[in-house]
Protein backbone atom coordinates (compact mmCIF):
# COMPACT_ATOMS: atom_id res chain seq x y z
CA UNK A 1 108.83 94.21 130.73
CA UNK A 2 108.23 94.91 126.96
CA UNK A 3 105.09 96.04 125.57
CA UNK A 4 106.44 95.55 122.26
CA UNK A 5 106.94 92.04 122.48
CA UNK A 6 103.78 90.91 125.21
CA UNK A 7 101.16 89.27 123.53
CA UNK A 8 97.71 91.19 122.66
CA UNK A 9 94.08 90.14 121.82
CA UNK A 10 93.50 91.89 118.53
CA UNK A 11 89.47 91.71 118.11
CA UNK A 12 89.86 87.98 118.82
CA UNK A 13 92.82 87.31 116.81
CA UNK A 14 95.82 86.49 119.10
CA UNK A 15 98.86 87.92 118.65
CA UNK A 16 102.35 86.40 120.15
CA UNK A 17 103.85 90.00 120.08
CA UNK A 18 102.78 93.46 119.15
CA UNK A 19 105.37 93.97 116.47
CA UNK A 20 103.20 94.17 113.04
CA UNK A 21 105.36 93.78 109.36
CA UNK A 22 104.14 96.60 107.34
CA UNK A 23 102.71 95.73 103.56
CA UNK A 24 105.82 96.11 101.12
CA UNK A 25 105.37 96.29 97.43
CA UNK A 26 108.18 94.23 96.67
CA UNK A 27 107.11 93.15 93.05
CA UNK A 28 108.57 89.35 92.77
CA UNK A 29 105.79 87.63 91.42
CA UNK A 30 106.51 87.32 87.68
CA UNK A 31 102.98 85.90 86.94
CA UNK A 32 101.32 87.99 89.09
CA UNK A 33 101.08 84.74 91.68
CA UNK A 34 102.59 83.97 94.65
CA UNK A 35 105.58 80.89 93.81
CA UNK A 36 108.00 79.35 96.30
CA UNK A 37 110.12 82.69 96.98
CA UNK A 38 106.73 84.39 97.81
CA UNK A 39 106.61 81.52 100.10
CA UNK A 40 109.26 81.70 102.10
CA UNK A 41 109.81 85.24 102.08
CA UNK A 42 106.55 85.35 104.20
CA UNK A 43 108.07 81.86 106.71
CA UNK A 44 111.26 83.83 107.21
CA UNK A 45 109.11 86.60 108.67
CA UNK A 46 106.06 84.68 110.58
CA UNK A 47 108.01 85.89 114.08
CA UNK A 48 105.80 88.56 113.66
CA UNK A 49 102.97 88.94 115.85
CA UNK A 50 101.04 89.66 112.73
CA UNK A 51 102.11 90.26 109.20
CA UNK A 52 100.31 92.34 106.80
CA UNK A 53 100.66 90.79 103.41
CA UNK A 54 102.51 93.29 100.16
CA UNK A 55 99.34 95.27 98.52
CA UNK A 56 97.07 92.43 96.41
CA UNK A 57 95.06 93.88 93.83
CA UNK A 58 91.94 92.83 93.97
CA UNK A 59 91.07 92.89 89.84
CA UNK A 60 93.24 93.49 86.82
CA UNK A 61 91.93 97.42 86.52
CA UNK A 62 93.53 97.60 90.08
CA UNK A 63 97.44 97.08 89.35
CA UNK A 64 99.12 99.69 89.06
CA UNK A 65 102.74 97.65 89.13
CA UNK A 66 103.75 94.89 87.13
CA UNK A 67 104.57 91.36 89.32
CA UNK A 68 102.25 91.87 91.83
CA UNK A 69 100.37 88.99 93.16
CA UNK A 70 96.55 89.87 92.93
CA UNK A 71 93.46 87.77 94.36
CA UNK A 72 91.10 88.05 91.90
CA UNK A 73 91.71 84.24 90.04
CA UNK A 74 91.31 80.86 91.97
CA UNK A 75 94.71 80.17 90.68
CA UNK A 76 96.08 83.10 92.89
CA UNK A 77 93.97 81.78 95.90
CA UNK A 78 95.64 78.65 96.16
CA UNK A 79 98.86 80.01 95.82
CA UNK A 80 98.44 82.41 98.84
CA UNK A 81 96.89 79.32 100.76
CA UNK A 82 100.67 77.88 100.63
CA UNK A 83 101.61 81.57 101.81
CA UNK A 84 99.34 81.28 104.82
CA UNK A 85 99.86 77.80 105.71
CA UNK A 86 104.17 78.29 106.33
CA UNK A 87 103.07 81.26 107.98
CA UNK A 88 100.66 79.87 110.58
CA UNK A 89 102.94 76.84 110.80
CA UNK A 90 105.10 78.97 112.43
CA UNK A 91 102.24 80.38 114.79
CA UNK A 92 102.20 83.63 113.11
CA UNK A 93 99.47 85.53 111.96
CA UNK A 94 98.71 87.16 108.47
CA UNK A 95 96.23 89.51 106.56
CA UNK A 96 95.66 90.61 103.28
CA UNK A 97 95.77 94.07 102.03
CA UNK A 98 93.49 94.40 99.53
CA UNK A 99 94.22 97.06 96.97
CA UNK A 100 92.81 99.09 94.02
CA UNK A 101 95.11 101.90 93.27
CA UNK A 102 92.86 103.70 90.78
CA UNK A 103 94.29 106.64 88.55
CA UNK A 104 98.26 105.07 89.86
CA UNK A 105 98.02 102.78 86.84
CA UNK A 106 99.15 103.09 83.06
CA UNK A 107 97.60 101.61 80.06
CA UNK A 108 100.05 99.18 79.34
CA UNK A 109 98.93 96.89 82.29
CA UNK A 110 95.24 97.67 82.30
CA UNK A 111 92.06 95.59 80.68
CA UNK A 112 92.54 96.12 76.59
CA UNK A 113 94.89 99.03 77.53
CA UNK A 114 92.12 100.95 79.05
CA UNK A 115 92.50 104.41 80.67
CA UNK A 116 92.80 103.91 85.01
CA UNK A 117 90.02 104.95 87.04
CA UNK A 118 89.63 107.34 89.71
CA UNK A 119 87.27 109.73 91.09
CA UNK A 120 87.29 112.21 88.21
CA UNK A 121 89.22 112.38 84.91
CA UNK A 122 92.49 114.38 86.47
CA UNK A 123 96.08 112.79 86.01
CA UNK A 124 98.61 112.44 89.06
CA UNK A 125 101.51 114.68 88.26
CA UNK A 126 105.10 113.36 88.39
CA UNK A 127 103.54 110.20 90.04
CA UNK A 128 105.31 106.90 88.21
CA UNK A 129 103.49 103.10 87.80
CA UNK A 130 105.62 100.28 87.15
CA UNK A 131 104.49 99.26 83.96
CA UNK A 132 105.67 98.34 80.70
CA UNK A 133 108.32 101.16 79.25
CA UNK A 134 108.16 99.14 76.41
CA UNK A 135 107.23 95.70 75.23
CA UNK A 136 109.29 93.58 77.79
CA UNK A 137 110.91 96.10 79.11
CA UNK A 138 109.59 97.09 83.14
CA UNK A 139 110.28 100.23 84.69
CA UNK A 140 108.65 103.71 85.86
CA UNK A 141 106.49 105.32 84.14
CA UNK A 142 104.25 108.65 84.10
CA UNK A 143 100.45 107.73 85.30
CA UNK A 144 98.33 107.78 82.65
CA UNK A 145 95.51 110.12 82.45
CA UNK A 146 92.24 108.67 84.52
CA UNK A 147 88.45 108.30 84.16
CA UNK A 148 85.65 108.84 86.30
CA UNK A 149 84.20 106.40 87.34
CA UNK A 150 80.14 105.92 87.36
CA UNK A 151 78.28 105.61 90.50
CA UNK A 152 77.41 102.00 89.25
CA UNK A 153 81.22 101.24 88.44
CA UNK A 154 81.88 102.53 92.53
CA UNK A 155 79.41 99.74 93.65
CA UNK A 156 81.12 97.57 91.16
CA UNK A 157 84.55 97.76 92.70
CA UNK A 158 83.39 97.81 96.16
CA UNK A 159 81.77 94.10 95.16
CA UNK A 160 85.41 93.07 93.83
CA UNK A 161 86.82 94.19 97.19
CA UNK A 162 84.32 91.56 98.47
CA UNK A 163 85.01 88.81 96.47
CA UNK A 164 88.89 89.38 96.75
CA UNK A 165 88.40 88.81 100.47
CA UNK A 166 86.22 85.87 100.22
CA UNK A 167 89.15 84.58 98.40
CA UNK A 168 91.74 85.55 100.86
CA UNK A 169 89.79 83.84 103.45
CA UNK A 170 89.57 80.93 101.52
CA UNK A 171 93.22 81.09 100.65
CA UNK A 172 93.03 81.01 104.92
CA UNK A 173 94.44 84.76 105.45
CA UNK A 174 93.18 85.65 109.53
CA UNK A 175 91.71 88.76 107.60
CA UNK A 176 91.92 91.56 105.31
CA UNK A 177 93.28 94.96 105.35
CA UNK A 178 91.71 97.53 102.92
CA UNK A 179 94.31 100.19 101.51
CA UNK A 180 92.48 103.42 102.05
CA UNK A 181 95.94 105.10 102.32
CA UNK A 182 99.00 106.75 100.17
CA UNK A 183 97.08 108.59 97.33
CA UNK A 184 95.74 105.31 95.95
CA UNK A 185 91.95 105.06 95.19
CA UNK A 186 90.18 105.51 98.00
CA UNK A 187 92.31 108.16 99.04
CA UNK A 188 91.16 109.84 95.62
CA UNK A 189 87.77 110.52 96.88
CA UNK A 190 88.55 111.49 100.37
CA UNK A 191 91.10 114.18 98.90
CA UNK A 192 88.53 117.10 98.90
CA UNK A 193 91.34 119.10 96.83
CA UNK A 194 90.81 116.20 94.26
CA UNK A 195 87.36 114.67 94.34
CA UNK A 196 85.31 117.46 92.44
CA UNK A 197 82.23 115.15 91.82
CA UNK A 198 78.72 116.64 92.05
CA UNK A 199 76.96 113.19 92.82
CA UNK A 200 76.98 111.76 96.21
CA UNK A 201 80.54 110.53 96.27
CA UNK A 202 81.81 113.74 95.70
CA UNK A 203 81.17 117.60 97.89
CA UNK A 204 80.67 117.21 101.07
CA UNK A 205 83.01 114.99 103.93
CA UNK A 206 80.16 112.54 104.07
CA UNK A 207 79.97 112.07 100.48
CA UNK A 208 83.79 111.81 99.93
CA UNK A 209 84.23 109.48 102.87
CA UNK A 210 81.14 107.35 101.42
CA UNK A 211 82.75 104.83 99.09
CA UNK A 212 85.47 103.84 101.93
CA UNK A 213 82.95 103.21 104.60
CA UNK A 214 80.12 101.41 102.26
CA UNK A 215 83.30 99.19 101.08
CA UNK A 216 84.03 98.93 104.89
CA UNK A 217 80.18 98.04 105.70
CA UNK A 218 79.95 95.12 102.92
CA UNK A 219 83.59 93.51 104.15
CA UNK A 220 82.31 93.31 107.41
CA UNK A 221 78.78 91.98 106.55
CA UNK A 222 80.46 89.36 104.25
CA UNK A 223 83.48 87.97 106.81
CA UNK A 224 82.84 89.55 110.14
CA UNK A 225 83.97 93.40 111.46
CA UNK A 226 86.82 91.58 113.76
CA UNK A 227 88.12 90.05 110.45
CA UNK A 228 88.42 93.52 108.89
CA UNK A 229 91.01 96.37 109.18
CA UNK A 230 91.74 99.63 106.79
CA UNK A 231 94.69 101.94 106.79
CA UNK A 232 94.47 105.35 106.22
CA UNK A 233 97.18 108.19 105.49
CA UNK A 234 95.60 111.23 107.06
CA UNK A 235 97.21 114.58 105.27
CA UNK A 236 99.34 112.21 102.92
CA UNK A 237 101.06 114.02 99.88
CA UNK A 238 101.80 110.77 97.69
CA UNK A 239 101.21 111.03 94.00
CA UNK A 240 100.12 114.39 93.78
CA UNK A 241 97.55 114.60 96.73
CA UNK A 242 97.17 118.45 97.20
CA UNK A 243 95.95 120.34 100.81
CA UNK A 244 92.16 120.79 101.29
CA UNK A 245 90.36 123.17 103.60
CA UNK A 246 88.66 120.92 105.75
CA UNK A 247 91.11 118.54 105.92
CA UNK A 248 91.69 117.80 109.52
CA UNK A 249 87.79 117.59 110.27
CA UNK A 250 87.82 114.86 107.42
CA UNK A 251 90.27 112.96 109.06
CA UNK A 252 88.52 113.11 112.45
CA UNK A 253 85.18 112.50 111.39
CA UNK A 254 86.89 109.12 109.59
CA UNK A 255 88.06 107.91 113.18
CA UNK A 256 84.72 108.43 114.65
CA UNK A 257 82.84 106.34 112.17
CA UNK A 258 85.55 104.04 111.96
CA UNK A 259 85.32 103.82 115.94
CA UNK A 260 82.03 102.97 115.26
CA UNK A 261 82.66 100.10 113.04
CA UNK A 262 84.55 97.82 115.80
CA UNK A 263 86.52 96.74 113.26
CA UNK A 264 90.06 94.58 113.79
CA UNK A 265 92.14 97.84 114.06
CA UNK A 266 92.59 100.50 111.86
CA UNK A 267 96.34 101.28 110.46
CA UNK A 268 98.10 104.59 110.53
CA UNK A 269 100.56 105.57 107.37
CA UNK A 270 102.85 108.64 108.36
CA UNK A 271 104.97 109.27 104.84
CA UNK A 272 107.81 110.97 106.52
CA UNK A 273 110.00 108.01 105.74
CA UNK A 274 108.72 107.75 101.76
CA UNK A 275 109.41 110.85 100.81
CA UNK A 276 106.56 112.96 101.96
CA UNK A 277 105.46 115.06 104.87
CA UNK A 278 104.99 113.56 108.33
CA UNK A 279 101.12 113.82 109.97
CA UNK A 280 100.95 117.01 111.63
CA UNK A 281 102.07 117.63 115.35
CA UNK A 282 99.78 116.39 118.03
CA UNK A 283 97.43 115.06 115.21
CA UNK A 284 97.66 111.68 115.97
CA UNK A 285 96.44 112.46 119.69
CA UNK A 286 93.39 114.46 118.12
CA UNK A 287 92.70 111.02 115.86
CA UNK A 288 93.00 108.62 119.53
CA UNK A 289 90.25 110.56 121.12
CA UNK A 290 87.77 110.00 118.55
CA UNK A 291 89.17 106.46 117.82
CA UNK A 292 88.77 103.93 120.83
CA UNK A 293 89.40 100.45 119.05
CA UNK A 294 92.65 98.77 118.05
CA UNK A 295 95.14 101.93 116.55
CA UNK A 296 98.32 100.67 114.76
CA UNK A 297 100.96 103.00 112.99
CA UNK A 298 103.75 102.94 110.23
CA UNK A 299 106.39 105.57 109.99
CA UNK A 300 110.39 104.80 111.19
CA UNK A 301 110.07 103.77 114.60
CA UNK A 302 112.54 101.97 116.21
CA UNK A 303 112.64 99.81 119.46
CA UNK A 304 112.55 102.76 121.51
CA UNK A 305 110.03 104.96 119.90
CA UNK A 306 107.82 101.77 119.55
CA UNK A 307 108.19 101.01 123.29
CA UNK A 308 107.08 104.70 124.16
CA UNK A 309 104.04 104.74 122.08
CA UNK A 310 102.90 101.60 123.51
CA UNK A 311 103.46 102.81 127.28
CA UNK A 312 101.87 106.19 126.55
CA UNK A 313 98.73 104.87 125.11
CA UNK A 314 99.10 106.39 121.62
CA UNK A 315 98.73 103.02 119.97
CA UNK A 316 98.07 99.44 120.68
CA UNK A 317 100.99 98.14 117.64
CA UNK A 318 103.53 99.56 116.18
CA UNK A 319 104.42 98.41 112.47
CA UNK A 320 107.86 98.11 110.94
CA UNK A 321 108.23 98.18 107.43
CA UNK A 322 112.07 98.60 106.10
CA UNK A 323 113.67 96.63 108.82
CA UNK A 324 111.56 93.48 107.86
CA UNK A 325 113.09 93.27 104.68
CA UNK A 326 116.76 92.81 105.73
CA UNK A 327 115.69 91.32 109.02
CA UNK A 328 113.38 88.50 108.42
CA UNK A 329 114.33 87.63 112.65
CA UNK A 330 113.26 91.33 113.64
CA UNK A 331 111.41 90.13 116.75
CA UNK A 332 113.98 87.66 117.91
CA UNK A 333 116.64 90.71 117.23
CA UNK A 334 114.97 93.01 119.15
CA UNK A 335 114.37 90.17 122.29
CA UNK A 336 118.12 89.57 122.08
CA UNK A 337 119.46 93.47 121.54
CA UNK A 338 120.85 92.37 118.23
CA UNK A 339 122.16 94.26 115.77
CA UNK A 340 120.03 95.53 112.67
CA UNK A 341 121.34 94.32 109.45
CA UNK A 342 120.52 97.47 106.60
CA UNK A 343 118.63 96.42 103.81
CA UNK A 344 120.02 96.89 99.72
CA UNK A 345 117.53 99.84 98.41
CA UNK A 346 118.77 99.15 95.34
CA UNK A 347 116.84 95.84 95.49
CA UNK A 348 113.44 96.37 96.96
CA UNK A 349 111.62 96.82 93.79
CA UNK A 350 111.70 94.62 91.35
CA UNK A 351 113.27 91.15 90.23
CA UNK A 352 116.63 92.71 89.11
CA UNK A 353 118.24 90.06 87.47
CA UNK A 354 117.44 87.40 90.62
CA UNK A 355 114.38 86.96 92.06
CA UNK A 356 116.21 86.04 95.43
CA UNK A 357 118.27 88.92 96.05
CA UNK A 358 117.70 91.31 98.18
CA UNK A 359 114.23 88.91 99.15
CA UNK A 360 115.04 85.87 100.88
CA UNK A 361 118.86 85.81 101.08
CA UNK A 362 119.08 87.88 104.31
CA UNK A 363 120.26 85.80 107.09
CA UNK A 364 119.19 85.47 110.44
CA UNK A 365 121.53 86.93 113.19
CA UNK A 366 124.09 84.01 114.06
CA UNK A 367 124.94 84.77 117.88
CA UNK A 368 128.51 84.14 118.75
CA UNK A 369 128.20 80.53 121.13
CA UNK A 370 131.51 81.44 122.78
CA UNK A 371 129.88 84.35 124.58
């Protein structure tokens, strides 16, 4: 029998399957709202036991790429509430990753072309935003150089985090998950190579971890821990995240006050397959023992590898990020030992002349009748 496609309680949420599609920037929304493509991109795909909505920035001062849909307007809301209704239609499940990606920004697409925030005033190095490379012209571009932000500015953003889920639950999302991972804001305080503050978001692990688990603490007072989830990228590299000295107790320490939390499940990023280096060997068993609720994990598995996590106990779902985006029928392809269809790269970004391409113009596997 497969693991990977039995059903599984997740903190009251039921799940038809234990195959998770992994958030994908995929930058289609040309008003920064979700329209009929963003629609049925997400209907092709609601197969999935659960899908985990593209990053949504939760305020204006949190994009960091152009054509991103955000939560932070009413307008947005109801345009997601299409998104969720299709999606649950189909009997599928969906949350919202809510996202700030502090110093990953540029001043072309911030407030009154502002400088990005972050934990202190130090730029990413040979880390691109998609912004503006000129007027009406989109593309990569050098991070512009951050500021720090003020202790009442942290408490600030940690409210918009709450009001963007309010909004997502509204817009009828099954709940939210907050991106603590992949060098983006939260990330910039944990990073003790980073986050030199002398205040009490900065120093020690407690104080570093603080601004991730108070945001945690006010989602779950607000909508309920079992609505709540967070991914993490423990020893991620992405836009110029540097090695730290206490780096592995930081991580553990995370998974035993997360443990505490009960929250929905918490979300594992492994960057081997973007570009960076993979968690450390025999890490993620460290990261199990201190974390007992639901563990989930990103990073090029296949049927197989997915199958032998599940048995082994290392993690409860398995997320698949790449293959959902030329497979929108992943779970029926994997019940049916179909073939995987490879997706364009040269399309996953972007509109690219054609919103459609590369988005919702892969098929689903047509099986051959005379078989």
């Amino acid at each position: 029998m497969s693991l990977l496609l039995s059903p599984f309680d997740m903190a009251g949420t039921p799940l038809t399957n234990r195959v998770v599609m992994a958030p994908m920037t995929r930058a289609r929304a040309l008003d920064d709202i979700p329209d009929d493509h963003t629609v049925l991109y997400y209907r092709q795909r609601a197969s999935a036991g659960l899908i985990i909505s593209e990053g949504i920035p939760i305020s204006r001062e949190g994009c960091g790429y152009l054509f991103n849909p955000g939560l932070y307007s009413d307008e947005q809301a109801l345009a997601w509430r299409r998104v969720t209704d299709e999606v649950h239609a189909k009997c599928g499940r969906i949350f919202a990753q809510l996202w700030h990606v502090g110093r990953m920004s540029h001043v072309s697409i911030q407030p009154g072309q502002a400088a990005p925030v972050s934990s202190v005033a130090v730029v990413a190095e040979r880390s691109n935003a998609y912004a503006w490379v000129e007027p009406g012209k989109a593309g990569p571009v050098q991070a512009s150089t951050p500021r720090a932000l003020s202790i009442d500015e942290i408490q600030r953003i940690s409210g918009d985090f709450v009001s963007a889920a309010r909004r997502a639950m509204d817009a009828g999302f099954d709940g939210i998950e907050l991106h603590g991972a992949n060098g983006y804001l939260f990330e910039q305080f944990i990073n003790g190579a980073l986050n030199t503050r002398d205040d009490r978001y900065g120093g020690s692990i407690a104080n570093r971890q603080r601004f991730l688990l108070d945001t945690l603490d006010a989602l779950a007072a607000t909508i309920g821990a079992e609505k709540v989830a967070v991914r993490i990228s423990p020893f991620g590299r992405l836009f110029d995240m540097q090695p730290y000295g206490d780096e592995a107790e930081t991580w553990i320490s995370l998974a035993a006050a997360l443990s505490a939390r009960n929250l929905a499940y918490v979300h594992l990023s492994d960057q081997l397959t973007i570009g960076a280096e993979a968690i450390p060997q025999g890490f993620a068993s460290q990261f199990r023992k201190a974390f007992r609720g639901t563990l989930m994990a990103a990073g090029g598995f296949n049927r197989t590898t997915a199958e032998t996590a599940l048995a082994e106990g290392e993690l409860d779902l398995i997320a698949f990020g790449r293959p959902f985006i030329a497979n929108p029928d992943l779970v029926e392809r994997m019940r049916h030992d179909w073939p995987l269809a490879e997706g364009d790269r040269a399309t996953f970004y972007g509109v690219n002349g054609a919103v459609t391409r590369g988005y919702t113009d892969y098929p689903a596997y047509q099986a051959d009748a005379s078989l």
